[in-house]
Protein backbone atom coordinates (compact mmCIF):
# COMPACT_ATOMS: atom_id res chain seq x y z
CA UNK A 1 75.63 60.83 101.84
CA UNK A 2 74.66 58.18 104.25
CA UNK A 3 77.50 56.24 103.11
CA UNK A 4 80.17 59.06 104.48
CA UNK A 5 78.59 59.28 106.97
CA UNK A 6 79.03 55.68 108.10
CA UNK A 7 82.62 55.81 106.92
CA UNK A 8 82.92 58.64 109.24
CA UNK A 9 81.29 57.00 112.33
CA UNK A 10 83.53 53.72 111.95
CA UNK A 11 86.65 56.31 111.62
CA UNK A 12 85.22 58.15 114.31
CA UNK A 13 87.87 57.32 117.19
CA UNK A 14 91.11 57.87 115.12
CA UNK A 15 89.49 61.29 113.44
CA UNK A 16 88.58 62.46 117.21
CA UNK A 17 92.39 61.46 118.34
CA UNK A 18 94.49 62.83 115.46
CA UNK A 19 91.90 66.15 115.56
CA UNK A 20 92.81 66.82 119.59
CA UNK A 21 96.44 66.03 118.53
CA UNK A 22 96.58 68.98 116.45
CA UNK A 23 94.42 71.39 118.27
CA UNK A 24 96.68 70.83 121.28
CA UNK A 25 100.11 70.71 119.31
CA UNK A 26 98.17 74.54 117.94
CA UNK A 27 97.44 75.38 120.87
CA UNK A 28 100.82 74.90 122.54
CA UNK A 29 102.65 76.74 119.30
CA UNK A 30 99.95 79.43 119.57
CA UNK A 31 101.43 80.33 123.04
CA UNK A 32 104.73 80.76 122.30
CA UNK A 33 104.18 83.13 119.87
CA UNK A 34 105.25 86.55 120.94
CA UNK A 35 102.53 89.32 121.33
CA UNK A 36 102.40 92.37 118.91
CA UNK A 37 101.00 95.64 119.67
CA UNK A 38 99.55 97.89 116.91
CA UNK A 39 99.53 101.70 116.85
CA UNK A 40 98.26 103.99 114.35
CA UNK A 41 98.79 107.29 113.07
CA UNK A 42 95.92 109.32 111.18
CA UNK A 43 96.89 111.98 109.41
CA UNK A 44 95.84 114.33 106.14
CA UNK A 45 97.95 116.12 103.40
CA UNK A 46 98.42 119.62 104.18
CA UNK A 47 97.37 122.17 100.56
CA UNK A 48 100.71 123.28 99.66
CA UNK A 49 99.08 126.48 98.72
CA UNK A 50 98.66 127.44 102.24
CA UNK A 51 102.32 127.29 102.48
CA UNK A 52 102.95 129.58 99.31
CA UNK A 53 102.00 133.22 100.16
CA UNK A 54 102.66 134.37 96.24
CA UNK A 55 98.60 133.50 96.04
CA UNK A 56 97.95 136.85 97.57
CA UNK A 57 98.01 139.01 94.65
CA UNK A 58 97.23 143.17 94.60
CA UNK A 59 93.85 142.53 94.71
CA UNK A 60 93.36 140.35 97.36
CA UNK A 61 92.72 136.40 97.19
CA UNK A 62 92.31 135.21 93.77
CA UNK A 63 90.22 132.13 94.73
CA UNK A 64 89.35 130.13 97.94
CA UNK A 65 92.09 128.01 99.45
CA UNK A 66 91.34 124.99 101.28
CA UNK A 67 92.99 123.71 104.06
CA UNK A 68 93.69 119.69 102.94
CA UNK A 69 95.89 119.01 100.01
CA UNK A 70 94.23 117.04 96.64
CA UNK A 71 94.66 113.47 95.53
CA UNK A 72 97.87 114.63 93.87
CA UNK A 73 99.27 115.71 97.67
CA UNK A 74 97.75 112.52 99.25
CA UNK A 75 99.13 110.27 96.74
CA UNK A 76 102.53 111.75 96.92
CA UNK A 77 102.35 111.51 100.94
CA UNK A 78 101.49 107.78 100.44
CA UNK A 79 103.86 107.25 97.99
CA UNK A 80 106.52 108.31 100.43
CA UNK A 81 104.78 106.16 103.37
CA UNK A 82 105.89 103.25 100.54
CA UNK A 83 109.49 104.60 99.50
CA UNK A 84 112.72 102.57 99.73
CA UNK A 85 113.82 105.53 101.45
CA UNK A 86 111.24 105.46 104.47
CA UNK A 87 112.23 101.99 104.77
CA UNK A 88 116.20 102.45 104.90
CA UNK A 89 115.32 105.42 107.28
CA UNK A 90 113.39 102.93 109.57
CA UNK A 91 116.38 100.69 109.70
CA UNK A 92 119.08 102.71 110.67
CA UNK A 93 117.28 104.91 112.74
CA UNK A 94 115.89 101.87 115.15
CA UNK A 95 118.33 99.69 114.93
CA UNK A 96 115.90 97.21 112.99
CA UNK A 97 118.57 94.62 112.38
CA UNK A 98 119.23 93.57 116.21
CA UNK A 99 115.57 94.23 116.43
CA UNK A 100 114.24 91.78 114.95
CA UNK A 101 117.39 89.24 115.18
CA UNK A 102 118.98 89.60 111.69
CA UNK A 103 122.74 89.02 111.20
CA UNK A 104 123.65 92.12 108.37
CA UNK A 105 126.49 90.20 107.63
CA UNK A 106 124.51 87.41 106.25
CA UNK A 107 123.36 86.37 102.81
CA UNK A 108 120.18 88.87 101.82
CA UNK A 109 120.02 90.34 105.08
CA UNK A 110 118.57 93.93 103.67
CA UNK A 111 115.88 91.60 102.09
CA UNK A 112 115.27 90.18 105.15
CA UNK A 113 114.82 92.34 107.78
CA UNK A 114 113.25 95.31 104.72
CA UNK A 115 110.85 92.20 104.90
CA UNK A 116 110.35 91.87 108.09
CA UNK A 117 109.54 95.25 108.96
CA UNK A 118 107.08 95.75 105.88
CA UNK A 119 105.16 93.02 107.87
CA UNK A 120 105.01 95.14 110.62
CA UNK A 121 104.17 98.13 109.34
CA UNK A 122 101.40 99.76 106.57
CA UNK A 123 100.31 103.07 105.26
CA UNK A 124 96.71 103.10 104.07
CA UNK A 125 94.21 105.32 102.59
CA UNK A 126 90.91 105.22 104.89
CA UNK A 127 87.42 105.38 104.28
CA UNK A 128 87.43 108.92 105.03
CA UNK A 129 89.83 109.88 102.78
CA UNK A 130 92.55 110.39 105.69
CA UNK A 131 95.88 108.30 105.85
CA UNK A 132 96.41 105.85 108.21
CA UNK A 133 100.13 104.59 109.01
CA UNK A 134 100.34 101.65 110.74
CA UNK A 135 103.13 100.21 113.02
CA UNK A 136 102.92 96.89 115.09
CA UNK A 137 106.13 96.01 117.70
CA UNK A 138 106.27 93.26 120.53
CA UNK A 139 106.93 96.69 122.92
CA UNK A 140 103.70 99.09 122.85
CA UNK A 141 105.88 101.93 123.45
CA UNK A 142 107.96 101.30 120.45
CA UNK A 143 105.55 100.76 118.19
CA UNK A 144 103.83 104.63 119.26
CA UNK A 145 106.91 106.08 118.97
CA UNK A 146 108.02 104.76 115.73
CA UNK A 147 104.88 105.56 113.99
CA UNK A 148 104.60 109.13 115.14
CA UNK A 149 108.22 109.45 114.15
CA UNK A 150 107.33 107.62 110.64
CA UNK A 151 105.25 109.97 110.34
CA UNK A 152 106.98 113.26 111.08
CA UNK A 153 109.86 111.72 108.69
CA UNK A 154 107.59 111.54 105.93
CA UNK A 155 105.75 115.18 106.42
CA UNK A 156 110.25 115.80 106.63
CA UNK A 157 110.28 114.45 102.98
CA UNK A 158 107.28 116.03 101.83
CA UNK A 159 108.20 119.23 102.89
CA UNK A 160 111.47 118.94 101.39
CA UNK A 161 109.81 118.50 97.99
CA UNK A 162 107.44 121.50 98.43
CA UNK A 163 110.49 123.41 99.52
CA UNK A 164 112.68 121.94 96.85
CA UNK A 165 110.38 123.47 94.29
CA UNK A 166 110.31 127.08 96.17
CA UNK A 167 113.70 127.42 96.31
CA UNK A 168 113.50 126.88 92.18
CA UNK A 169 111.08 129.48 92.26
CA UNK A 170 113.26 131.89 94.36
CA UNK A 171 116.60 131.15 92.26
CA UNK A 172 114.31 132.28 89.03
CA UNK A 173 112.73 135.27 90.93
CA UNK A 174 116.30 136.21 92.50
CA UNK A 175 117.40 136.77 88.23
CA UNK A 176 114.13 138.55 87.38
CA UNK A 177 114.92 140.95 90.26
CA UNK A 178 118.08 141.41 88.10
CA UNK A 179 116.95 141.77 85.35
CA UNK A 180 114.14 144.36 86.48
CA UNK A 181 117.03 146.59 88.27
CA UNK A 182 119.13 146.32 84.83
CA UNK A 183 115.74 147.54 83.54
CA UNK A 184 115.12 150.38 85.93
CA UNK A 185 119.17 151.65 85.62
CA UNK A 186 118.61 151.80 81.69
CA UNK A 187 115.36 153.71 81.92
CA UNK A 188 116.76 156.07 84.63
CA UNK A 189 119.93 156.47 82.72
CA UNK A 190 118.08 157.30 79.07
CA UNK A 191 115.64 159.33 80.72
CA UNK A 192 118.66 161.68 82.35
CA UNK A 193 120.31 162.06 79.31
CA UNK A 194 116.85 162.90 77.34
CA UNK A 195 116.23 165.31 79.94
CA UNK A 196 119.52 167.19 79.42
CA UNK A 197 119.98 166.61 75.48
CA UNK A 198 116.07 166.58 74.18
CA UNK A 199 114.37 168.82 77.00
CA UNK A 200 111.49 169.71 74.54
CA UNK A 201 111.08 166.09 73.47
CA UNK A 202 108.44 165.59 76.32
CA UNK A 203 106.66 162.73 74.06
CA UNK A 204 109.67 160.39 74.70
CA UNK A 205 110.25 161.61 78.01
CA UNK A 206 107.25 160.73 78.79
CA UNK A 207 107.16 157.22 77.13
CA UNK A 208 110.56 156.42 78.74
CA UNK A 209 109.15 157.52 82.45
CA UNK A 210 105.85 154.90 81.67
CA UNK A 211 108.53 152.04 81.06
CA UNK A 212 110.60 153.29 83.76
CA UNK A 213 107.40 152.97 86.28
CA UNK A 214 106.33 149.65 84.84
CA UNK A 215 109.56 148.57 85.61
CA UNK A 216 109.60 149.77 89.03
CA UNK A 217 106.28 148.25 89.53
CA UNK A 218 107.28 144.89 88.18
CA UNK A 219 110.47 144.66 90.56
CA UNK A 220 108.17 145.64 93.38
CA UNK A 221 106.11 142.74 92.59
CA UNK A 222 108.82 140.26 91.71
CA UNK A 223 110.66 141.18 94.95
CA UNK A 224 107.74 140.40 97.09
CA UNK A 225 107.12 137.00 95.39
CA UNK A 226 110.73 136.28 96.16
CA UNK A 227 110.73 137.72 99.96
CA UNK A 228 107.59 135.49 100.16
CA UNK A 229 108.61 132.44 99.51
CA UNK A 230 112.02 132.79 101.17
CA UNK A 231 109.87 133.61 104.54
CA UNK A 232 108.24 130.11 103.58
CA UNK A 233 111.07 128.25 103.46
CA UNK A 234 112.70 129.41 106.34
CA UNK A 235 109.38 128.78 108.48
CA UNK A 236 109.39 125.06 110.37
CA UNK A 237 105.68 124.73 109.47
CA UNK A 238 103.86 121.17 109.14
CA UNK A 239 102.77 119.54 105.91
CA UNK A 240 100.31 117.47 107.35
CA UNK A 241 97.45 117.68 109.89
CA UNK A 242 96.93 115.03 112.48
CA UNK A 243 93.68 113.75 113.70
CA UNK A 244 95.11 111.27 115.71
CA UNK A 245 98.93 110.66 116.95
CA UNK A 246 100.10 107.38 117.82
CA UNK A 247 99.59 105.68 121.55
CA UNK A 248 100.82 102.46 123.05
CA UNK A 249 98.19 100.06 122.55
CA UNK A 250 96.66 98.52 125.84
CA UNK A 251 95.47 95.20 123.52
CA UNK A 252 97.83 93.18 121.01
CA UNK A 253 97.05 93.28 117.44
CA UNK A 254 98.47 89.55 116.86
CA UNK A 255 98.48 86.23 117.06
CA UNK A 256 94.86 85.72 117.30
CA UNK A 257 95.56 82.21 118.96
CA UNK A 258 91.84 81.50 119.05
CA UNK A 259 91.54 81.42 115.10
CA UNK A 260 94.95 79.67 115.23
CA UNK A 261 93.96 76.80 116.65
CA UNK A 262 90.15 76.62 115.30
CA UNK A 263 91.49 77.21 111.70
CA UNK A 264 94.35 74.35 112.66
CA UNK A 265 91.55 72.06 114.21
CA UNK A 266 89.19 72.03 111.35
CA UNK A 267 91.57 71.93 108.84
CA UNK A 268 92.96 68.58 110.62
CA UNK A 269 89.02 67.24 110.86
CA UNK A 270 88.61 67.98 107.48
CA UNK A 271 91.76 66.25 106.08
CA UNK A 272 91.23 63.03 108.51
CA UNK A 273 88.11 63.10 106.94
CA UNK A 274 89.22 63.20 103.31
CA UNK A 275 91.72 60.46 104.04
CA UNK A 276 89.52 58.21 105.68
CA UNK A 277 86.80 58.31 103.05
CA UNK A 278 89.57 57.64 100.72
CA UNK A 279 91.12 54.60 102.08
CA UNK A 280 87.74 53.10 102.99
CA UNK A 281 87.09 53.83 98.92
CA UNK A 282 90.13 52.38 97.99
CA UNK A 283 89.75 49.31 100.04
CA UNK A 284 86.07 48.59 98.46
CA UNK A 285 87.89 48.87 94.99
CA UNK A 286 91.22 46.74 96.30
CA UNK A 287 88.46 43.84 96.87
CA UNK A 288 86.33 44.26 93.63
């Protein structure tokens, strides 16, 4: 121990030179680096259900509703926060490639600036359980605006797939409304003609007219479901809730220039070290 030491006070002078070098030459790189301003959006998965007014059956509310979606719904959202798609949307939609400097003609250059903007930009699940989407620009104001737009293009995709699905759900209840009016014209008709032809048959009257008011029911039922979710669809309703929309942010997010250079100047002080111990080492054995 007392022998490094030594070896360090002797190399003392070329350690303290070299070490300045580099925390200046850090310094001085450190300070051209552009600033980068961080904004975040915190949002939560809206419950689908809330969207689908089929739940509401004769007798009221089958079971309680809540107002935030599952981990399904969350995972989805984030999911889409990840997609290719999100990203392609981000770079044609801001103009990403003379953004951030990239040529599109050249080699990779959807790599490269797909790259660069993933390095700007995260969607996170919090502590809380809430989503956090994340956007960082050299311009405050762009970075708010493209992450409360990021975000309103995802609750866009999200409600496309809820809506996708209800518009499934409509084409099958549109043909069960079909099929129930088939259903109601056959009864009607077979219950005229028992009328007129079996008029003391009342036993199959009346078994036809039961059928015949099922049927009714059921198409009242069926058509609701289907006038329900066709009010949903056409309804510009939110799929998410915020808790907090994106502002410019008054501090940058990045470089930290501070750590820059400490990390730079310790990591030189550390390496003169190593090499000095080393050649002092290697000189003992060069004279053995």
């Amino acid at each position: 121990m007392f022998e490094i030491v030594s070896i360090l006070l002797k190399w003392l002078k070329p350690i303290g030179i070299v070490t300045v070098l580099a925390a200046l030459i850090s310094a001085g790189f450190s300070l051209t680096m552009p600033n980068y301003y961080e904004s975040v959006v915190v949002f939560y998965p809206a419950n689908p259900s809330l969207l689908d007014q089929s739940i509401f059956k004769k007798g009221g509310l089958e079971k309680p509703t809540f107002m935030f979606g599952t981990k399904v719904d969350l995972d989805r959202i984030l999911s889409l926060g990840k997609s290719s798609e999100l990203v392609g949307y981000a770079i044609a939609k801001y103009k990403l490639f003379e953004h951030y400097g990239v040529n599109p003609e050249s080699q990779n250059a959807d790599f490269k600036v797909g790259k660069k903007f993933k390095s700007n930009y995260k969607i996170q699940k919090n502590p809380e359980g809430a989503i956090e989407l994340h956007m960082m620009d050299k311009e405050p104001q762009k970075a708010a605006d493209w992450a409360n737009d990021m975000a309103f293009h995802i609750d866009e995709m999200n409600r496309a797939i809820i809506f996708g699905k209800k518009e499934d759900q409509i084409a099958i209840l549109s043909a069960e409304v079909e099929n129930k009016q088939a259903q109601i014209i056959s009864f009607t008709d077979s219950l005229n003609q028992m009328s007129r032809t079996k008029p003391d048959d009342t036993i199959s009257i009346n078994i036809v007219r039961s059928f015949l008011l099922t049927a009714v029911e059921d198409l009242k039922i069926t058509q609701s479901k289907r006038d329900q979710n066709k009010a949903v669809i056409n309804q510009d309703v939110e799929t998410i809730y915020y808790f907090e929309r994106a502002v410019p942010a008054k501090r940058k997010a990045k470089p930290a220039r501070s750590l820059i250079v400490l990390g730079s100047t310790l990591f030189t002080l550390f390496m003169m070290s190593l090499v000095a111990v080393f050649l002092e080492k290697y000189k003992e054995y060069q004279e053995v």
